[in-house]
Protein backbone atom coordinates (compact mmCIF):
# COMPACT_ATOMS: atom_id res chain seq x y z
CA UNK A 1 0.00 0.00 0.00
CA UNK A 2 1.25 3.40 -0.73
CA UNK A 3 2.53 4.68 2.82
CA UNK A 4 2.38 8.38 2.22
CA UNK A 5 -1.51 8.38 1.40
CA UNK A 6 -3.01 10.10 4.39
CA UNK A 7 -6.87 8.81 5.35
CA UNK A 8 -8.48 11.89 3.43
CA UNK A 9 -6.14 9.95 0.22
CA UNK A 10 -8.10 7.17 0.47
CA UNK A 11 -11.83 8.84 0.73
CA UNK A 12 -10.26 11.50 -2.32
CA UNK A 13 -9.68 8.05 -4.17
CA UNK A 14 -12.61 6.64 -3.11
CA UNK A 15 -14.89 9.71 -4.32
CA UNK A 16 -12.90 9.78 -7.49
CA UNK A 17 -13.40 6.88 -9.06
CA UNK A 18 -17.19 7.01 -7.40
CA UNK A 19 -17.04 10.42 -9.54
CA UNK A 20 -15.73 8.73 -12.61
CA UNK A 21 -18.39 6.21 -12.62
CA UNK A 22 -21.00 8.40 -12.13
CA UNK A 23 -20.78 10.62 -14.93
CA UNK A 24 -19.69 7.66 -17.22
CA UNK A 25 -22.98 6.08 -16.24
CA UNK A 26 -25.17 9.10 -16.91
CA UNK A 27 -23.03 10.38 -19.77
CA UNK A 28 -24.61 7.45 -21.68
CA UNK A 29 -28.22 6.88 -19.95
CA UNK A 30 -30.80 8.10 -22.30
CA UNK A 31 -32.87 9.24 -19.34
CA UNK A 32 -32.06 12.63 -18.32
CA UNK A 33 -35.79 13.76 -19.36
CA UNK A 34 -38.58 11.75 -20.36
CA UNK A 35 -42.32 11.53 -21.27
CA UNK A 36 -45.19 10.16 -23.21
CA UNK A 37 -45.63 10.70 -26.90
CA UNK A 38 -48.00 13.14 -28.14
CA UNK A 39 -48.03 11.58 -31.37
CA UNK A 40 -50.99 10.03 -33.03
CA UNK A 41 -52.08 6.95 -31.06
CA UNK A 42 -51.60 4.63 -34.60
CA UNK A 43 -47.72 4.84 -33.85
CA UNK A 44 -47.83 4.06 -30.21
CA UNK A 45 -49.70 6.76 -28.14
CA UNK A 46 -49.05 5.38 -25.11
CA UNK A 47 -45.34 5.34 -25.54
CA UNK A 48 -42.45 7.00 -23.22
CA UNK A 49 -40.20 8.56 -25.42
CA UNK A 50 -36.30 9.04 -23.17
CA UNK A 51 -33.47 11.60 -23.77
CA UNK A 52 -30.25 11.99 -22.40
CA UNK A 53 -27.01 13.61 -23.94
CA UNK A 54 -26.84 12.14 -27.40
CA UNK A 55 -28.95 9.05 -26.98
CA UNK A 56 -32.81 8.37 -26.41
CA UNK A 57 -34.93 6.01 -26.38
CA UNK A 58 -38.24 5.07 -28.22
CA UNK A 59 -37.98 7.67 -31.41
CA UNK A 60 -39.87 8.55 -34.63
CA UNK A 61 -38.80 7.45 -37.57
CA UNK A 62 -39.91 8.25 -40.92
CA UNK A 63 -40.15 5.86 -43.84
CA UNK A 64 -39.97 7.01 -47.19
CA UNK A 65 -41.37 4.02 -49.68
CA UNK A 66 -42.97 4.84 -53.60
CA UNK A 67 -46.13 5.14 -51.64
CA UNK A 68 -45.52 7.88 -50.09
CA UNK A 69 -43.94 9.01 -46.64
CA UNK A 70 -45.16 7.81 -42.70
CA UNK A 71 -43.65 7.75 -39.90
CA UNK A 72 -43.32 4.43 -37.49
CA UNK A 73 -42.41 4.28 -33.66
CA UNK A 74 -38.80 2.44 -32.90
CA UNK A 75 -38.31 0.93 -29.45
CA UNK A 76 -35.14 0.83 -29.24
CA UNK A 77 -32.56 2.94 -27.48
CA UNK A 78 -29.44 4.50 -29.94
CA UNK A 79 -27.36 7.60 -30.37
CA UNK A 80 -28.16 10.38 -33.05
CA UNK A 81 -26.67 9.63 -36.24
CA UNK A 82 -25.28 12.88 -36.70
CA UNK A 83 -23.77 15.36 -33.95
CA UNK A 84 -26.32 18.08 -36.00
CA UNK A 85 -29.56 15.67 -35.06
CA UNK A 86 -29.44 16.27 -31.47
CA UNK A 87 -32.00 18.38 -31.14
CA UNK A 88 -30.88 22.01 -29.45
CA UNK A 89 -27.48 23.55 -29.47
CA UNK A 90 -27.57 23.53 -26.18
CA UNK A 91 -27.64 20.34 -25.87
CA UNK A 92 -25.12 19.42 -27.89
CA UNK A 93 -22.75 21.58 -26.18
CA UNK A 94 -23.74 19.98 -23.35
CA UNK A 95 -22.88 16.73 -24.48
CA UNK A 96 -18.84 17.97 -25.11
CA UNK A 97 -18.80 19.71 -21.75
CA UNK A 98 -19.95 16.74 -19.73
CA UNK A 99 -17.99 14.43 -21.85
CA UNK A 100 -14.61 16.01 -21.18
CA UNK A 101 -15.99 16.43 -18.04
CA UNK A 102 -16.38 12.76 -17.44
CA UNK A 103 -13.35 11.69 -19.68
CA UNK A 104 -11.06 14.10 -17.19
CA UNK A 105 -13.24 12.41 -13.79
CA UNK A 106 -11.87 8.59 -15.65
CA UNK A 107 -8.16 9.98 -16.19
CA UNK A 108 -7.99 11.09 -12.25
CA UNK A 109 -9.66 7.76 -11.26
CA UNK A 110 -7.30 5.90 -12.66
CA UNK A 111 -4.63 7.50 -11.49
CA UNK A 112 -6.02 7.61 -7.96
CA UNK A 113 -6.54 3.98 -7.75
CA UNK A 114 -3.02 3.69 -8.98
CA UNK A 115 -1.65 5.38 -6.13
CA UNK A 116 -3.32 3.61 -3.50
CA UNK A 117 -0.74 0.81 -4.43
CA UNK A 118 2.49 2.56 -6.09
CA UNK A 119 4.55 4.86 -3.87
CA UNK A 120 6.08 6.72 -6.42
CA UNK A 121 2.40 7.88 -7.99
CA UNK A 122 1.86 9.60 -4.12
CA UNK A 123 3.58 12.82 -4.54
CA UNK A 124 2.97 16.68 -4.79
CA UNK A 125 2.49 16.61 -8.56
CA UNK A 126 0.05 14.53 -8.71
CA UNK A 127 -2.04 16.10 -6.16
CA UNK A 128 -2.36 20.00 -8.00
CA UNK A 129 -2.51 18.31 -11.15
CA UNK A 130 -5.77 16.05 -9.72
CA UNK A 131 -6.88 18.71 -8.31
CA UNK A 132 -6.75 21.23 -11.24
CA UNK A 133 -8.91 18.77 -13.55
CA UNK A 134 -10.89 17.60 -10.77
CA UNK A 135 -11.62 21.35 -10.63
CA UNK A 136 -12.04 21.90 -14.73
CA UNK A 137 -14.61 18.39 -14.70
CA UNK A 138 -16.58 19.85 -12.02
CA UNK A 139 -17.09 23.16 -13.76
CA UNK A 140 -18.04 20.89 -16.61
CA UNK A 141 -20.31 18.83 -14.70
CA UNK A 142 -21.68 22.22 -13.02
CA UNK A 143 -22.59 23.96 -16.60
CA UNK A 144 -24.25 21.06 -17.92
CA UNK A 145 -26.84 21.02 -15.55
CA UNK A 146 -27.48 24.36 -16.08
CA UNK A 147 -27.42 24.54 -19.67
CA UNK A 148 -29.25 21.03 -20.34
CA UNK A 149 -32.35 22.88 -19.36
CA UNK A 150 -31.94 25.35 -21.47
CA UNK A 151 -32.94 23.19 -24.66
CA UNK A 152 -36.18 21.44 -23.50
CA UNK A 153 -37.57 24.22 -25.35
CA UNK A 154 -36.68 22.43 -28.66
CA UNK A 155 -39.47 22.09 -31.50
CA UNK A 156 -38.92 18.48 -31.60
CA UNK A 157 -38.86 17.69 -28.08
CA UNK A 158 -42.19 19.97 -27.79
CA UNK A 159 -43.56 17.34 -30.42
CA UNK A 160 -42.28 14.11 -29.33
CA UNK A 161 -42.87 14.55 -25.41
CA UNK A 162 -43.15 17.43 -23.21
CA UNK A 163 -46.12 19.55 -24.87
CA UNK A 164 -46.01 23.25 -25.90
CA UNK A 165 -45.68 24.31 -22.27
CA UNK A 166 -42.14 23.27 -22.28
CA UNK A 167 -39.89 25.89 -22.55
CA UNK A 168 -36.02 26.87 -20.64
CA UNK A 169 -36.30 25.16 -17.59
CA UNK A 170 -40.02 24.16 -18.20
CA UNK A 171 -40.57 20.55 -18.53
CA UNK A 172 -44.17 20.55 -19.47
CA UNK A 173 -45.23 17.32 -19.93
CA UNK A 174 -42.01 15.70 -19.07
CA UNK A 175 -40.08 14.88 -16.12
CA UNK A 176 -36.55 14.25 -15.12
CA UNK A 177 -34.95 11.23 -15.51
CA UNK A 178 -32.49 9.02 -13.41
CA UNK A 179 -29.75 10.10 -15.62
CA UNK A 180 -30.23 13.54 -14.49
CA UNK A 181 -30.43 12.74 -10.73
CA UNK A 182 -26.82 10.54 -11.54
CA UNK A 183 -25.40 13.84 -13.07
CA UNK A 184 -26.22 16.07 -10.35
CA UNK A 185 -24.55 13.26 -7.60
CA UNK A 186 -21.57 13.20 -10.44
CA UNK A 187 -21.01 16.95 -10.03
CA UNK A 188 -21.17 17.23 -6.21
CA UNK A 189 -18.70 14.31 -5.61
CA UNK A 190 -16.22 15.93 -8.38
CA UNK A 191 -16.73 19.26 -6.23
CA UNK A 192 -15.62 16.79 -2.96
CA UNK A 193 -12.91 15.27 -4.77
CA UNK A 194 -11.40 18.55 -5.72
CA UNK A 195 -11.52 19.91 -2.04
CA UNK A 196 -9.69 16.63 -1.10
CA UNK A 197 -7.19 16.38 -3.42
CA UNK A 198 -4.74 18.65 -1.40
CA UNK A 199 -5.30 16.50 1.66
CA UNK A 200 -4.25 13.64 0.13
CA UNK A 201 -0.66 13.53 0.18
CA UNK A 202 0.94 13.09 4.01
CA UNK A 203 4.37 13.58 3.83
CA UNK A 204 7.42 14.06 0.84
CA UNK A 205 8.54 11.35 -1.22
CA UNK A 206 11.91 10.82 -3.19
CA UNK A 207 9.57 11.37 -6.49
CA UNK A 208 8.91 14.77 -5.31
CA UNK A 209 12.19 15.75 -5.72
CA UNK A 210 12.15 14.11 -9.80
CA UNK A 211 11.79 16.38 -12.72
């Protein structure tokens, strides 16, 4: 075991890779939002349709034959095929902030648990530097759940879902999702981890001294 972890080390590794897996988990969980179609009851009225970052779950699709054009309900869950088909701006830049975000969280995780074993990983260095992305992942984390809201308000969400009464921080029709409630428990423990990261180191090692 790494001797110069002190017991805040541990609970900072602990929360980090519980930080890590968190945002991971609702990174991909198409249920950040979700509610029941609005959509003519031939194609599944009584449907719930999901959304998360870039995935959902239950969605239109239209068919385009030499009869003509309709539209048929898929249940299945999948990502949008194109970066441009998620369905507000705001949501897509929500996607690349919580995916760095997340991506950072799973770099300091690693790392962490790496530590807990290897005496040469415990030194000063690696606390700022944990700390500093700890830091820059929960800002991510932070913004997302802030700006998320922002693009419930979408046309096609409206449609699919949550009603014209949805709106910038309106659900409507909808309501949150476990995804959401993940996300939220991602961003406070990244906040923890970041105030612990300076505790974690108890005394010098010879790696301090390496350049």
């Amino acid at each position: 075991m790494c001797g110069s972890m002190t017991a805040y080390g541990w609970i900072w590794a602990g929360v980090s890779i519980m930080a890590a897996g968190a945002s991971c988990t609702s990174f991909y969980w198409a249920d950040w939002i979700h509610g029941r179609t609005l959509l003519p009851a031939e194609i599944g009225q009584n449907e719930t349709f999901r959304f998360g970052l870039f995935r959902r779950c239950n969605y239109i699709q239209v068919n385009r034959t030499d009869l003509g054009q309709g539209v048929s309900l898929q249940n299945e869950c999948g990502r949008y095929q194109n970066f441009d088909d998620i369905p507000s701006v705001y949501w897509q830049a929500s996607t690349v902030l919580f995916g760095i975000g997340a991506g950072l969280l799973v770099l300091v995780a690693l790392t962490a648990f790496f530590a807990l074993f290897l005496e040469d990983v415990c030194n000063k260095t690696l606390s700022v530097i944990a700390g500093i992305l700890q830091f820059l992942s929960a800002a991510g984390l932070v913004t997302t759940l802030f700006l998320y809201p922002v693009g419930w308000g979408a046309q096609s969400i409206k449609d699919e879902a949550c009603g014209d009464t949805a709106g910038r921080y309106k659900l409507g029709q909808c309501s949150l999702g476990v995804a959401f409630y993940i996300a939220i428990a991602a961003a406070v423990l990244a906040i923890l981890a970041t105030v612990l990261s300076p505790l974690a180191r108890k005394k010098k090692t010879n790696s301090d001294y390496v350049i």
